[in-house]
Protein backbone atom coordinates (compact mmCIF):
# COMPACT_ATOMS: atom_id res chain seq x y z
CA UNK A 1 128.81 217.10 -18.53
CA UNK A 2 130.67 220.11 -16.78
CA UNK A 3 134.48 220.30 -17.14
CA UNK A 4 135.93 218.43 -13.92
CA UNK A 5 132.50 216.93 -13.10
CA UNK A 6 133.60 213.84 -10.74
CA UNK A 7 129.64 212.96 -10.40
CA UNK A 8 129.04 209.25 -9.61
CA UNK A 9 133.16 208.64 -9.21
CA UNK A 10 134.61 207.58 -5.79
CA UNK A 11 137.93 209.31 -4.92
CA UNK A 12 140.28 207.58 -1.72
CA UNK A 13 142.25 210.61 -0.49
CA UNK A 14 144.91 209.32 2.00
CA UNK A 15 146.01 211.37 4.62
CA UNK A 16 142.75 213.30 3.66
CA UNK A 17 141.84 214.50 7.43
CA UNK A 18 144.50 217.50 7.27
CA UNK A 19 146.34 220.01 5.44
CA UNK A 20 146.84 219.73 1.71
CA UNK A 21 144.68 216.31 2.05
CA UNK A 22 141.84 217.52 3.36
CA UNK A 23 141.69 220.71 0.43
CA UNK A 24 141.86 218.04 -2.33
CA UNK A 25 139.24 215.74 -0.20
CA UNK A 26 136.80 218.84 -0.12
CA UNK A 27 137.40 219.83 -3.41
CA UNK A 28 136.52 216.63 -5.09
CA UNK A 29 133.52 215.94 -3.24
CA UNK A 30 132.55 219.50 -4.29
CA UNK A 31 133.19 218.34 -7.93
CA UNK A 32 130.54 215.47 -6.82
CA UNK A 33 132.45 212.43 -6.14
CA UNK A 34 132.09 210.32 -3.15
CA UNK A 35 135.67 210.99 -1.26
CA UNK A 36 136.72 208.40 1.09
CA UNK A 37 139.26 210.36 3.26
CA UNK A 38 141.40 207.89 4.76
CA UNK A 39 144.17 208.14 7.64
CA UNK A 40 145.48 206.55 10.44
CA UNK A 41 144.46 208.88 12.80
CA UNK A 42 140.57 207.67 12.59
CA UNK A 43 138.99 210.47 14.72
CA UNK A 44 140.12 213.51 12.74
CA UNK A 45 138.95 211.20 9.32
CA UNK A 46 135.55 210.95 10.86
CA UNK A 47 136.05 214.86 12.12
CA UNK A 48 136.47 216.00 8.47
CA UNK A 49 133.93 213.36 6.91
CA UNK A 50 131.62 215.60 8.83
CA UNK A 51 132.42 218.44 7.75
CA UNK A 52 132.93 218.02 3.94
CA UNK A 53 129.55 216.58 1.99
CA UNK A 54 129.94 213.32 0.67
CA UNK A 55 132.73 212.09 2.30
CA UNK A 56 133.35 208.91 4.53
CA UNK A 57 135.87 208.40 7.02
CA UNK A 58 138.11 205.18 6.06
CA UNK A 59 140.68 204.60 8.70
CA UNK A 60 144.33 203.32 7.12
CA UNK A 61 147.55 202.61 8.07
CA UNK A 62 149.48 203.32 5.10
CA UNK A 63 152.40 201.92 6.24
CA UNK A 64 150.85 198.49 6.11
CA UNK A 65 150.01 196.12 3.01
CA UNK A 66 147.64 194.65 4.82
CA UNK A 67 145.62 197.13 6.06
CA UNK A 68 145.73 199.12 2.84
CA UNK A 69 144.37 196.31 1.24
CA UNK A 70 141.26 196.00 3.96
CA UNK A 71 140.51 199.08 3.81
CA UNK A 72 140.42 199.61 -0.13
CA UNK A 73 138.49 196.30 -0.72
CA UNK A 74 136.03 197.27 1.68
CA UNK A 75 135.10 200.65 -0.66
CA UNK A 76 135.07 198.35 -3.35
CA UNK A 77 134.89 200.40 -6.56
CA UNK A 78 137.90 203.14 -6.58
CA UNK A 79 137.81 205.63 -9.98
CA UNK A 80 140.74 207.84 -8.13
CA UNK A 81 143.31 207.64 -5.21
CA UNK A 82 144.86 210.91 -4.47
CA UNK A 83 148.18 209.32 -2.39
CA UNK A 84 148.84 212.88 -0.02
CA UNK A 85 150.01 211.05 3.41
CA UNK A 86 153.32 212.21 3.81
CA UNK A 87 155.92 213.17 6.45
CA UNK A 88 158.70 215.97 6.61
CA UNK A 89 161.12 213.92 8.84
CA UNK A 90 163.62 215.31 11.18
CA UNK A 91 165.47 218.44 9.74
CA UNK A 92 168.93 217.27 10.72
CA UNK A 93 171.94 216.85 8.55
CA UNK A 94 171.99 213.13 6.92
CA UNK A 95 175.07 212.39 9.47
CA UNK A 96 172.59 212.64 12.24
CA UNK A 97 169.38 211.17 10.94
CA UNK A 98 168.98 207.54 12.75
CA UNK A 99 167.96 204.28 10.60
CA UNK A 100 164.70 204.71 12.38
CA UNK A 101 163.61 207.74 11.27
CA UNK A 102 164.86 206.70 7.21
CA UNK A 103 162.84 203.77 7.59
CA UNK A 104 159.70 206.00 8.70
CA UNK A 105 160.21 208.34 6.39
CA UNK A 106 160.43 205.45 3.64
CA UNK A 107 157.37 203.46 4.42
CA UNK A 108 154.94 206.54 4.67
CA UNK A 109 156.35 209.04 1.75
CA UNK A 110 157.01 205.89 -0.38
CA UNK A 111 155.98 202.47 0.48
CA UNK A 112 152.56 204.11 1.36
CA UNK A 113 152.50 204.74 -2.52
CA UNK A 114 153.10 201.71 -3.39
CA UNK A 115 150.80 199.33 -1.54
CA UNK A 116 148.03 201.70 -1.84
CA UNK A 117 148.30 201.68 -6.04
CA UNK A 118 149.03 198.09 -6.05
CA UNK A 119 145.13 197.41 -4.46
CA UNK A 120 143.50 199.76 -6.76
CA UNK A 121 144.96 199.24 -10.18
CA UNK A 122 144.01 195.51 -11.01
CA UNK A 123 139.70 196.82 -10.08
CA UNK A 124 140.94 199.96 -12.45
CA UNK A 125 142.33 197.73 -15.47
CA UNK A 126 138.95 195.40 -14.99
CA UNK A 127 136.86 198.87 -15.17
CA UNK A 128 138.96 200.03 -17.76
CA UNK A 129 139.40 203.75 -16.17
CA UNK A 130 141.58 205.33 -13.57
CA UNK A 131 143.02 208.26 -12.10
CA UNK A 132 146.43 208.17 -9.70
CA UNK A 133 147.40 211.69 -8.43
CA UNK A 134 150.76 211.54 -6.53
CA UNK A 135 151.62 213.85 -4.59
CA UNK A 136 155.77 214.23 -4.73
CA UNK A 137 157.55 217.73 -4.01
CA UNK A 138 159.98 219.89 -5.40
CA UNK A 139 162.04 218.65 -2.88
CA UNK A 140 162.22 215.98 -4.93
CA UNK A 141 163.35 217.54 -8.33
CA UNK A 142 166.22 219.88 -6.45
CA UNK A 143 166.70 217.96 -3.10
CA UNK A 144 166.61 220.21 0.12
CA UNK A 145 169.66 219.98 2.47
CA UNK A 146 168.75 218.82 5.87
CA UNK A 147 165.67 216.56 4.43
CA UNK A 148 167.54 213.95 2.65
CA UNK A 149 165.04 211.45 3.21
CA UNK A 150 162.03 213.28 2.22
CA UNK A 151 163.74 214.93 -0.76
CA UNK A 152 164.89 211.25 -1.51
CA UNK A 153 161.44 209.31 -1.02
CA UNK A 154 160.11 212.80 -2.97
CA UNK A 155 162.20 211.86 -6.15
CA UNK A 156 161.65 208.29 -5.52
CA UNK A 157 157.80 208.81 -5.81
CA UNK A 158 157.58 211.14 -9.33
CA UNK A 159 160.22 207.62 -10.53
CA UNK A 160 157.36 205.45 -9.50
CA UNK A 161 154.52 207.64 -11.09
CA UNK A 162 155.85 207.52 -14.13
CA UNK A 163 157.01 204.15 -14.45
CA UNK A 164 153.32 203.09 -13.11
CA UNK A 165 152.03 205.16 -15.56
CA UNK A 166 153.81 203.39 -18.49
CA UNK A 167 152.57 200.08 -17.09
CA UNK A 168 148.93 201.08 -17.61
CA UNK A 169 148.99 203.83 -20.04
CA UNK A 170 146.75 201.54 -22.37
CA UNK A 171 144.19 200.98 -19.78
CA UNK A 172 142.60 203.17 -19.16
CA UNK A 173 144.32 204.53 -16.15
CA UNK A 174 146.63 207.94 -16.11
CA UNK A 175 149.33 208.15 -13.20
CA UNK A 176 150.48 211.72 -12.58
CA UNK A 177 152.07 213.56 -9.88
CA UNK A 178 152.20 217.01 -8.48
CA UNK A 179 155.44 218.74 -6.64
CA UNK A 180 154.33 221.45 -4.40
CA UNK A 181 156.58 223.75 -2.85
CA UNK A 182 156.43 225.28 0.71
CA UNK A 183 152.46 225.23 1.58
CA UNK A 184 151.84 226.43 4.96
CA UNK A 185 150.18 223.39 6.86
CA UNK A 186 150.85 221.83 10.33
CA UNK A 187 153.61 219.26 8.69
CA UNK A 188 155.82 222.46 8.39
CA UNK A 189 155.76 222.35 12.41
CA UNK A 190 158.10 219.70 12.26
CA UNK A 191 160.97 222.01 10.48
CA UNK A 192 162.82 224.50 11.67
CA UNK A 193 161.97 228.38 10.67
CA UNK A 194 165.44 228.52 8.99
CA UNK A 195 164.51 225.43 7.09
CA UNK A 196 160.90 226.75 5.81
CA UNK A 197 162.89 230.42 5.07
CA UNK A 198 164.97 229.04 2.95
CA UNK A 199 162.27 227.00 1.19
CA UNK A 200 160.37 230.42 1.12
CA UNK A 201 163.40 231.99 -0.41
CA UNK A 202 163.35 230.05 -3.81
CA UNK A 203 159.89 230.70 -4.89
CA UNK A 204 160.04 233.63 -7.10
CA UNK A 205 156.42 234.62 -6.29
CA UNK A 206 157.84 235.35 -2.72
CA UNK A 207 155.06 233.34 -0.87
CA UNK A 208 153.92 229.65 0.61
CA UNK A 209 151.08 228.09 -1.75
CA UNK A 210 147.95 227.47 -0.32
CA UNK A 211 146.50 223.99 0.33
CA UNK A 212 143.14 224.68 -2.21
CA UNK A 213 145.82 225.95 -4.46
CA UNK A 214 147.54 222.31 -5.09
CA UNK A 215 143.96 220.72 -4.57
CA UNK A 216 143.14 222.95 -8.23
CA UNK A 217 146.17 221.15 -10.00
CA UNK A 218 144.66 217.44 -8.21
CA UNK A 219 140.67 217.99 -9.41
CA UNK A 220 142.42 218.86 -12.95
CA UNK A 221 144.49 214.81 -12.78
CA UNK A 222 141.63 213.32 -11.09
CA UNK A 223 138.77 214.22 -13.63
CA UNK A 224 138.14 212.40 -17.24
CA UNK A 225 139.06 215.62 -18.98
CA UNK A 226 143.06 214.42 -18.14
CA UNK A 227 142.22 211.58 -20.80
CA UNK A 228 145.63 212.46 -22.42
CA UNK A 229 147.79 213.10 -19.56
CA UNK A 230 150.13 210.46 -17.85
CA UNK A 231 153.61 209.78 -16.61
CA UNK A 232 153.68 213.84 -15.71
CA UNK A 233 154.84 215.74 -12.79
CA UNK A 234 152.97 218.84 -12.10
CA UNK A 235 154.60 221.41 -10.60
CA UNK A 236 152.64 224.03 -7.95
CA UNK A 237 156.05 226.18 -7.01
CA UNK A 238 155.18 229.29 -7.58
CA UNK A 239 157.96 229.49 -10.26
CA UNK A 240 160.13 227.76 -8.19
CA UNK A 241 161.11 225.05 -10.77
CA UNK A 242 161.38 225.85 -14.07
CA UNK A 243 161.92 222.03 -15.52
């Protein structure tokens, strides 16, 4: 078998129908697994299940138990979930951020974490393999002022991978995470260029990542030859952070 061969796996990407989501849904159906790319918005899902080989359209509201769990027990068998949905929030100082927006930061960026690795794990133990790929930020290692809730949600989510990962470490299953830094996709419309310069600012390499760039680091957590890795956070930061 080739290094990273995903052949006969099937891989749930959410938020798979853009950006960093749709990279890592491309480049695990590439590796030959059958990617479910799943999303709440259903007609760009179907619009990129088109357009990447062996991939399915699976619409999901992250956001709610319920339909998480419809929508993964209608795939049935899941060898990896790649948990990418995510939102920036408003880029406003935390004395002007409204409860609303908190709570929609929270259920999306962390709640969507949980209820989607609460359907898959108990069909993982039973199989007796798994792969979990988080996807946090290094907002969430060094916090970024004006995004308390994402940087908070951010940390909140490499807390959960690793405890997770402790839970099942002798199952089979590894739970890892990976922080990005800046990547230049349509969630950084939702900041302010001041905002995504001083982002820019920290990375020592001087540049944004690119989305196949953090899909490279996923394929790596998703694929059997990670047998030995768990409870990790992965950083993609360009030499951002250094711990």
């Amino acid at each position: 078998m080739a290094f990273l061969d995903l052949t006969g796996q099937v891989a749930i990407v959410t938020g798979g129908a853009a950006g960093i989501g749709e990279a890592i849904s491309a480049r695990l159906a590439r590796a030959g697994a059958k990617v479910y790319i799943a999303d709440i918005d259903g007609e760009a899902a179907r619009a990129a299940a088109v357009a990447i080989p062996n991939a399915a359209a699976l619409p999901m509201d992250v956001t709610k138990s319920a339909s998480v769990n419809e929508a993964i027990a209608s795939v049935g068998k899941v060898d990896i979930l790649v948990n990418n949905a995510g939102t920036a929030g408003v880029a406003a100082p935390v004395t002007e951020q409204s409860d609303a927006e908190w709570q929609r930061v929270v259920e999306i960026n962390l709640f969507g974490v949980v209820y989607t690795t609460r359907a898959v794990v108990p069909g993982m133990r039973e199989r007796g393999y798994g792969r979990i790929v988080n996807i946090a930020s290094i907002a969430g290692k060094e916090g970024n002022p004006n995004m308390t809730a994402y940087s908070a949600t951010k940390a909140a989510v490499i807390g959960f991978t690793k405890s997770v990962a402790k839970e099942v470490a002798t199952a089979g299953i590894c739970v890892n995470a990976v922080s990005p830094a800046v990547v230049r996709t349509k969630i950084l419309d939702q900041l302010t260029p001041d905002q995504v310069g001083y982002m820019t600012s920290k990375i020592p390499m001087g540049r944004t990542g690119t989305t196949e760039e953090i899909a490279a680091v996923v394929h790596f957590l998703a694929s059997p030859d990670a047998s030995f890795v768990t409870a990790q956070t992965y950083d993609a930061s360009g030499g951002r952070a250094t711990y």
